[in-house]
Protein backbone atom coordinates (compact mmCIF):
# COMPACT_ATOMS: atom_id res chain seq x y z
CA UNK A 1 -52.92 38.21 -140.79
CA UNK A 2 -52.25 36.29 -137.91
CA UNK A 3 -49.67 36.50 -135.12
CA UNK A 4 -47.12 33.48 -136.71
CA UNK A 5 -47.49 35.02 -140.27
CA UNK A 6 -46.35 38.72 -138.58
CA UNK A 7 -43.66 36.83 -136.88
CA UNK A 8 -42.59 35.18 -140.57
CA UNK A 9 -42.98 38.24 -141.87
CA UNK A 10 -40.82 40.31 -139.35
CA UNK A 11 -37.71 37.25 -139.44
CA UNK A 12 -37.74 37.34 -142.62
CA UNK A 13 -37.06 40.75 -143.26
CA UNK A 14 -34.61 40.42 -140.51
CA UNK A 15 -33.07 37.83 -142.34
CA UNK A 16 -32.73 39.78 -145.71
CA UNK A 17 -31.41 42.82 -143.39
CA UNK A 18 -28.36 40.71 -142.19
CA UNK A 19 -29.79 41.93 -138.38
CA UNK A 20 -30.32 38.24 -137.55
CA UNK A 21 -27.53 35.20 -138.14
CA UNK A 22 -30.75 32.20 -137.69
CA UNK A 23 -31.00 29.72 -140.73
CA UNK A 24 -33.69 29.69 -142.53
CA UNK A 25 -35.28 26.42 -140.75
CA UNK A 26 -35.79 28.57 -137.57
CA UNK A 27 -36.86 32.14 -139.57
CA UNK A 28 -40.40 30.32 -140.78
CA UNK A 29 -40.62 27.89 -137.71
CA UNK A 30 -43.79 29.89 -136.99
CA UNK A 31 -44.92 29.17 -140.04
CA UNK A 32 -44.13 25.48 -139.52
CA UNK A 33 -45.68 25.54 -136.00
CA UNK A 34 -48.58 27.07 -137.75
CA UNK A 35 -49.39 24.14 -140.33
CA UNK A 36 -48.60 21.24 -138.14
CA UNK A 37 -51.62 22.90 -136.14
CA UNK A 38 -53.68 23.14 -138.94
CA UNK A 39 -53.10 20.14 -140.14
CA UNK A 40 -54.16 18.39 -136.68
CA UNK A 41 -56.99 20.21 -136.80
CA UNK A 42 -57.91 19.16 -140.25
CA UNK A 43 -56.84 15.20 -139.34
CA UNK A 44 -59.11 15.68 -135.95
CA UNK A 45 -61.95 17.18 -137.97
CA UNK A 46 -62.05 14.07 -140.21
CA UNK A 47 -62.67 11.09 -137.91
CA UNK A 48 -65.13 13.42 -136.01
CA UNK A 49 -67.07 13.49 -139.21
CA UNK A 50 -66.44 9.84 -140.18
CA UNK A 51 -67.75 8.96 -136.67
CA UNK A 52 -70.09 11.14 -136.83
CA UNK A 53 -71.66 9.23 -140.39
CA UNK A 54 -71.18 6.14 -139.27
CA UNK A 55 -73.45 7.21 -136.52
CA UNK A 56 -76.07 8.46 -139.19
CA UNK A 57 -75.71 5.41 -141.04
CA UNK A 58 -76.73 3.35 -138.38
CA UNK A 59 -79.57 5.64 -137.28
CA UNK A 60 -80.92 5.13 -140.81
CA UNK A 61 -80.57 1.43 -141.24
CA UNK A 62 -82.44 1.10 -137.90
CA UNK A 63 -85.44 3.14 -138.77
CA UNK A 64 -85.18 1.37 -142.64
CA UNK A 65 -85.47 -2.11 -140.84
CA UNK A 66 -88.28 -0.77 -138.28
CA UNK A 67 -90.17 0.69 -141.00
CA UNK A 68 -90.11 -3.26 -143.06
């Protein structure tokens, strides 16, 4: 487990205790934070590759033309 699902973990229980008044928005914000993250990553991680084969592509189609 990571530190933002401890911290979900901990409001929650808070938050079923009656020890904290937040609503409910703010008791999985970490959780929130967490996939917005994630999600960036995931979105980053995609062009990188789809630059990545166009690159490839290219490479191919040059040594396919060199080659006829």
């Amino acid at each position: 487990m990571g530190i933002t699902e401890l911290l979900t973990a901990a409001f929650i229980v808070l938050k079923l205790l009656g020890k904290i008044d937040w609503s409910w928005w703010l008791v999985l914000l970490p959780e929130i934070i967490a996939a917005a993250i994630y999600f960036m990553i995931v979105i980053a991680s995609a062009f990188r590759c789809r630059r990545t084969f166009k690159q490839v592509d290219k490479t191919f189609r040059d040594i396919d033309r060199d080659l006829w």
